[in-house]
Protein backbone atom coordinates (compact mmCIF):
# COMPACT_ATOMS: atom_id res chain seq x y z
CA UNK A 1 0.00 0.00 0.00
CA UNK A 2 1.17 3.52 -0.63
CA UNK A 3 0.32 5.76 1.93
CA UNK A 4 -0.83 9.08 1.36
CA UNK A 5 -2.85 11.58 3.33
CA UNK A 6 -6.77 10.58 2.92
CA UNK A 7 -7.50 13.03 0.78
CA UNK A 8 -4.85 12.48 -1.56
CA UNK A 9 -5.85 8.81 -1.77
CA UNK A 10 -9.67 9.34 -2.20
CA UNK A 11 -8.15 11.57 -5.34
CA UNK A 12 -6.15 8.79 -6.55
CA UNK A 13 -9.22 6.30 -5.85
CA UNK A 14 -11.18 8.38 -8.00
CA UNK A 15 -8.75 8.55 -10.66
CA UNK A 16 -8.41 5.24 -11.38
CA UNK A 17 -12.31 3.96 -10.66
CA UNK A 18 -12.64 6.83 -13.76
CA UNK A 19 -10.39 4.33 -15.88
CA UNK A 20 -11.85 1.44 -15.02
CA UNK A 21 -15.27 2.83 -15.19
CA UNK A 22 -16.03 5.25 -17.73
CA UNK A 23 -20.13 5.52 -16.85
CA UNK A 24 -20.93 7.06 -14.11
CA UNK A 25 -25.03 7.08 -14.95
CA UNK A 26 -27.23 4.96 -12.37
CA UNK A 27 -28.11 1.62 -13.24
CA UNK A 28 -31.26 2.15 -13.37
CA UNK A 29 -33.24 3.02 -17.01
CA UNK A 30 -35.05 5.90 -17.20
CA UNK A 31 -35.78 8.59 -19.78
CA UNK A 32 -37.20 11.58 -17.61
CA UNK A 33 -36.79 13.04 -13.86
CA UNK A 34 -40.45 11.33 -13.23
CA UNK A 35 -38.70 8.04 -13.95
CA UNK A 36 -35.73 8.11 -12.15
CA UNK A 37 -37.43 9.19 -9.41
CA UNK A 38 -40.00 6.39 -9.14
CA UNK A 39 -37.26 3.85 -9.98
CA UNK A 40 -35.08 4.77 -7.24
CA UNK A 41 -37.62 4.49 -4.89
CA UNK A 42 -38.94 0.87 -6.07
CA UNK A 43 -34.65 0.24 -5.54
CA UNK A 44 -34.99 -0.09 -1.64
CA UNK A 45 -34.11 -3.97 -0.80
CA UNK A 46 -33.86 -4.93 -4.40
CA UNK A 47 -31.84 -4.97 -7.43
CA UNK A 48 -31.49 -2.19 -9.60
CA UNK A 49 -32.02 -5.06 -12.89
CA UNK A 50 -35.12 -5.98 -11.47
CA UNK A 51 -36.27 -2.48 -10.77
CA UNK A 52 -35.56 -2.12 -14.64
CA UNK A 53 -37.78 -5.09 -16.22
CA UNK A 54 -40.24 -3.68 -14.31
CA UNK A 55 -40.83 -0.27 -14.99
CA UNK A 56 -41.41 -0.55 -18.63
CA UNK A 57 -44.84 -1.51 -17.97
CA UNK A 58 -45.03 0.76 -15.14
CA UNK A 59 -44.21 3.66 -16.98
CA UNK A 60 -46.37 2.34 -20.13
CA UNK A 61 -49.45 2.47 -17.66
CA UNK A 62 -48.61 5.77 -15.61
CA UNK A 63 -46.56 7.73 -18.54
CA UNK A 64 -46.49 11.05 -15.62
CA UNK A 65 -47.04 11.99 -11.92
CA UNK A 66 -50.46 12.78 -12.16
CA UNK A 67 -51.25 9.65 -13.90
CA UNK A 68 -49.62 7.15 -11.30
CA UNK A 69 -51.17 9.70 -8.55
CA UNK A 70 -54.66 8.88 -9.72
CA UNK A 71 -53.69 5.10 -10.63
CA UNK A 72 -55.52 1.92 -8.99
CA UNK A 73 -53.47 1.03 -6.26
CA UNK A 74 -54.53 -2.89 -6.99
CA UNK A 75 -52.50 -2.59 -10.79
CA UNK A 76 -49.60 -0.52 -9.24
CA UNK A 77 -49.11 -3.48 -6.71
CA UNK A 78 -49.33 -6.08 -9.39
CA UNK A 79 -46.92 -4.12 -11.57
CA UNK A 80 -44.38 -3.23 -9.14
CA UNK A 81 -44.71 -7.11 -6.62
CA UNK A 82 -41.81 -8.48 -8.08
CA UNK A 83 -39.53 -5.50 -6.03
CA UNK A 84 -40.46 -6.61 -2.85
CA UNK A 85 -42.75 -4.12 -0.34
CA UNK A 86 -45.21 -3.95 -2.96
CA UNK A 87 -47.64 -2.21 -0.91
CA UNK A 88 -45.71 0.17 0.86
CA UNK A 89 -43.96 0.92 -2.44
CA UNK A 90 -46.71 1.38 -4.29
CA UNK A 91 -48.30 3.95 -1.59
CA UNK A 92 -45.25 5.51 -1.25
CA UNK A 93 -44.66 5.95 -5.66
CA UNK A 94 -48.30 7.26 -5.48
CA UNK A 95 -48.12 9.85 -2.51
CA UNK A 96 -44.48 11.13 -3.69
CA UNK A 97 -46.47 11.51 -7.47
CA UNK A 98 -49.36 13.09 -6.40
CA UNK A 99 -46.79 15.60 -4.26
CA UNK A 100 -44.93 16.48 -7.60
CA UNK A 101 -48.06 16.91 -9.57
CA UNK A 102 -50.26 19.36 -7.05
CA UNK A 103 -47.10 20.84 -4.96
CA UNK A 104 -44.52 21.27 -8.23
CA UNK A 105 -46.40 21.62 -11.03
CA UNK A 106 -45.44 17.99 -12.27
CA UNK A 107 -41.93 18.79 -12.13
CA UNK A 108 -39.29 16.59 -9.47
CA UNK A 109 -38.19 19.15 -7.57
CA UNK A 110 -34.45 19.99 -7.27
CA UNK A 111 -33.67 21.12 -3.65
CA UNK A 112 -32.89 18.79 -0.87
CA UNK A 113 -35.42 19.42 0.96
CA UNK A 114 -38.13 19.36 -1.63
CA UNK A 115 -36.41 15.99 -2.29
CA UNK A 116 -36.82 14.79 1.27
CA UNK A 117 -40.54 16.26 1.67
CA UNK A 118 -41.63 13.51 -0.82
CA UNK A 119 -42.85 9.46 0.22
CA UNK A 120 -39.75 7.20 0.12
CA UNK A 121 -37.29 9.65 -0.53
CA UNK A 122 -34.27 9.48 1.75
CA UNK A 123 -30.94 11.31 1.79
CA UNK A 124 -29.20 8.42 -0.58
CA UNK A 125 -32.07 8.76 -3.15
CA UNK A 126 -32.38 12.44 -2.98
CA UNK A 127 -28.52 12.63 -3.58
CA UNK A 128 -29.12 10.53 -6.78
CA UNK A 129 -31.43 12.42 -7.92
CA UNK A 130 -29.64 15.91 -7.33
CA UNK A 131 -26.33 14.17 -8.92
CA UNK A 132 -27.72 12.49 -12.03
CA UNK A 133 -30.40 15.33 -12.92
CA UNK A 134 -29.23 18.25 -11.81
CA UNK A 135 -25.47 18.13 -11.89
CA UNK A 136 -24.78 18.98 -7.73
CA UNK A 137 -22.55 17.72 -5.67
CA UNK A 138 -23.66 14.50 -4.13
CA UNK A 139 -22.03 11.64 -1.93
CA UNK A 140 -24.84 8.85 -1.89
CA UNK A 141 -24.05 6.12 0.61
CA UNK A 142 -25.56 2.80 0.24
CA UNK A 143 -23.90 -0.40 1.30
CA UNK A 144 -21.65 -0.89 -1.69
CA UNK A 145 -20.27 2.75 -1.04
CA UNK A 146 -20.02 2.31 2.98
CA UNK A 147 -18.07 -1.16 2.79
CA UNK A 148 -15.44 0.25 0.44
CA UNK A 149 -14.65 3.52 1.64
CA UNK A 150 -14.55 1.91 5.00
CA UNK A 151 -11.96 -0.80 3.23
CA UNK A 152 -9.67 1.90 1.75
CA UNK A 153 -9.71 3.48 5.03
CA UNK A 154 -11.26 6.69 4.42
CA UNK A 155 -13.60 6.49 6.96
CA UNK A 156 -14.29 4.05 9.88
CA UNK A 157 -17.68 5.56 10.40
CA UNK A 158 -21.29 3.21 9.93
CA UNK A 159 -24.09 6.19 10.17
CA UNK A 160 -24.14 6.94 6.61
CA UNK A 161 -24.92 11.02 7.43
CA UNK A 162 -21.36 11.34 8.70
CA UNK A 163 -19.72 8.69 5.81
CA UNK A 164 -21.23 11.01 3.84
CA UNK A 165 -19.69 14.31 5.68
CA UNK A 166 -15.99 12.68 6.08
CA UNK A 167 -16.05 11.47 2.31
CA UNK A 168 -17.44 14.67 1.06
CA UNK A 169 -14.80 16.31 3.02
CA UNK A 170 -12.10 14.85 1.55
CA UNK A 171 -12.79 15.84 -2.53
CA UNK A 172 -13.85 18.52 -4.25
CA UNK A 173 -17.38 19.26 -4.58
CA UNK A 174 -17.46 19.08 -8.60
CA UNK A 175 -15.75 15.44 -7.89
CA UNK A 176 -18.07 13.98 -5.54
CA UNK A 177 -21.19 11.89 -7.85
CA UNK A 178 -18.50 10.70 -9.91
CA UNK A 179 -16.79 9.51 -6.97
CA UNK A 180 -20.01 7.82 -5.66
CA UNK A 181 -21.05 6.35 -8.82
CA UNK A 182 -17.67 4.71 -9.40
CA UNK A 183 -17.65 3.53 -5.71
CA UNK A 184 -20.55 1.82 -6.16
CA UNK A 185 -20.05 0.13 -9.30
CA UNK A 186 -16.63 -0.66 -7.76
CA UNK A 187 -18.35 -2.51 -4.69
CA UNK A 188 -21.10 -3.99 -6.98
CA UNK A 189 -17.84 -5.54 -9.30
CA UNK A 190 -15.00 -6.41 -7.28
CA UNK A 191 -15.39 -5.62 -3.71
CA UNK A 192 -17.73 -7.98 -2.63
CA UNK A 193 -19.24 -8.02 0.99
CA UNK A 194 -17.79 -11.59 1.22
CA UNK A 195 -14.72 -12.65 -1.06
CA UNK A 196 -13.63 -9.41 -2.62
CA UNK A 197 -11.71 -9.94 -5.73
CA UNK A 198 -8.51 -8.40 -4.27
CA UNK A 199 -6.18 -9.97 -6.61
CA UNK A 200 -8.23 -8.24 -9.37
CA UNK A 201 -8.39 -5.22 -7.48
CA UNK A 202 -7.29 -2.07 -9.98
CA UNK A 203 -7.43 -0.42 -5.88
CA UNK A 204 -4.81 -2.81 -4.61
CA UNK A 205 -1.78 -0.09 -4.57
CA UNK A 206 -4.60 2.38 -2.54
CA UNK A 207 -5.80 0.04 -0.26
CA UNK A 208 -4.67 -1.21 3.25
CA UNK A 209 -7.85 -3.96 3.40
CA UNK A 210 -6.14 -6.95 4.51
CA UNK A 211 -7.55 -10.36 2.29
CA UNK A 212 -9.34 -12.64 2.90
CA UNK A 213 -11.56 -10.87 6.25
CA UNK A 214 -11.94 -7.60 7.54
């Protein structure tokens, strides 16, 4: 490992996650802000692929905010069952729809707050959101990010509010969704949760994670 000052590394991290992965778009397939939206909140406890053969027919049906806000509950369920917490998903898709389309005009709001004011929003989807649509600074923690920042020792923290303040700390502002993006994908790739690909690693130099336990 070459040490560095944390900062410095989380540069160099960056740097070569931006080699080895040129996207940094979300997973998930959407064409509009209404669409994104919905899909990252059908993402909680599920897979961002089956979030996607999903919402084809989802967004077929309910093409707008105002049309999923005055959908039948019973065909949102059956649409959106195979994500897991159908129900609470599907009340929580409607209520943050019918928000957008009576409190901003059908138009997902851009402010964190606005964000946050809406049904199954949280910090780490209202961070997507601001990142991939509207181009602000954003550090979104999920368990992919948490587990490998905590791995390349750049923070030893497990509340993700303050992984979020000590990795947004440590780059600049314009750097930080790419730096998330490529964090994920990096965790979703190589650094598994069990059995990380270490070998593999294009990290390895950067990273003081001893194989094969933490």
């Amino acid at each position: 490992m070459r040490e560095a000052p944390l900062a410095a590394r989380a540069e160099a991290v960056l740097d070569q996650l931006e080699k080895t992965y040129p996207r940094d778009r979300p997973l998930l397939v959407y064409d509009s802000p209404y669409q994104l939206l919905i899909a990252v909140v059908l993402s909680a406890q599920t897979t961002d692929a089956q979030v996607n053969r999903i919402t084809p027919e989802l967004f077929t049906r309910f093409p707008d905010p105002c049309a999923l806000a005055a959908g039948d509950p019973t065909a949102i369920e059956a649409i959106i069952h195979p994500t897991g917490f159908f129900r609470a998903k599907a009340r929580n898709i409607r209520a943050a729809a019918r928000a957008i389309c009576d409190r901003f005009d059908g138009t997902v709001p851009e402010a964190m707050d606005d964000l946050l004011s809406l049904a199954g929003v949280g910090r780490k989807s209202a961070n997507v959101i601001r990142g991939a649509l509207f181009g602000h600074p954003a550090i979104i923690v999920d368990t992919h990010f948490a587990r490998v920042n905590r791995r390349l020792g750049l923070t030893a923290q497990t509340d993700p509010t303050r992984i979020e303040r000590e990795i947004a700390e440590l780059l600049p502002a314009y750097r930080h969704y790419s730096y998330s993006m490529r964090v994920n994908y990096h965790g979703r790739d190589c650094c598994f949760a069990r059995s990380p690909a270490c070998t593999d690693c294009p990290l390895r130099d950067l990273c003081p994670y001893p194989q094969p336990q933490e």
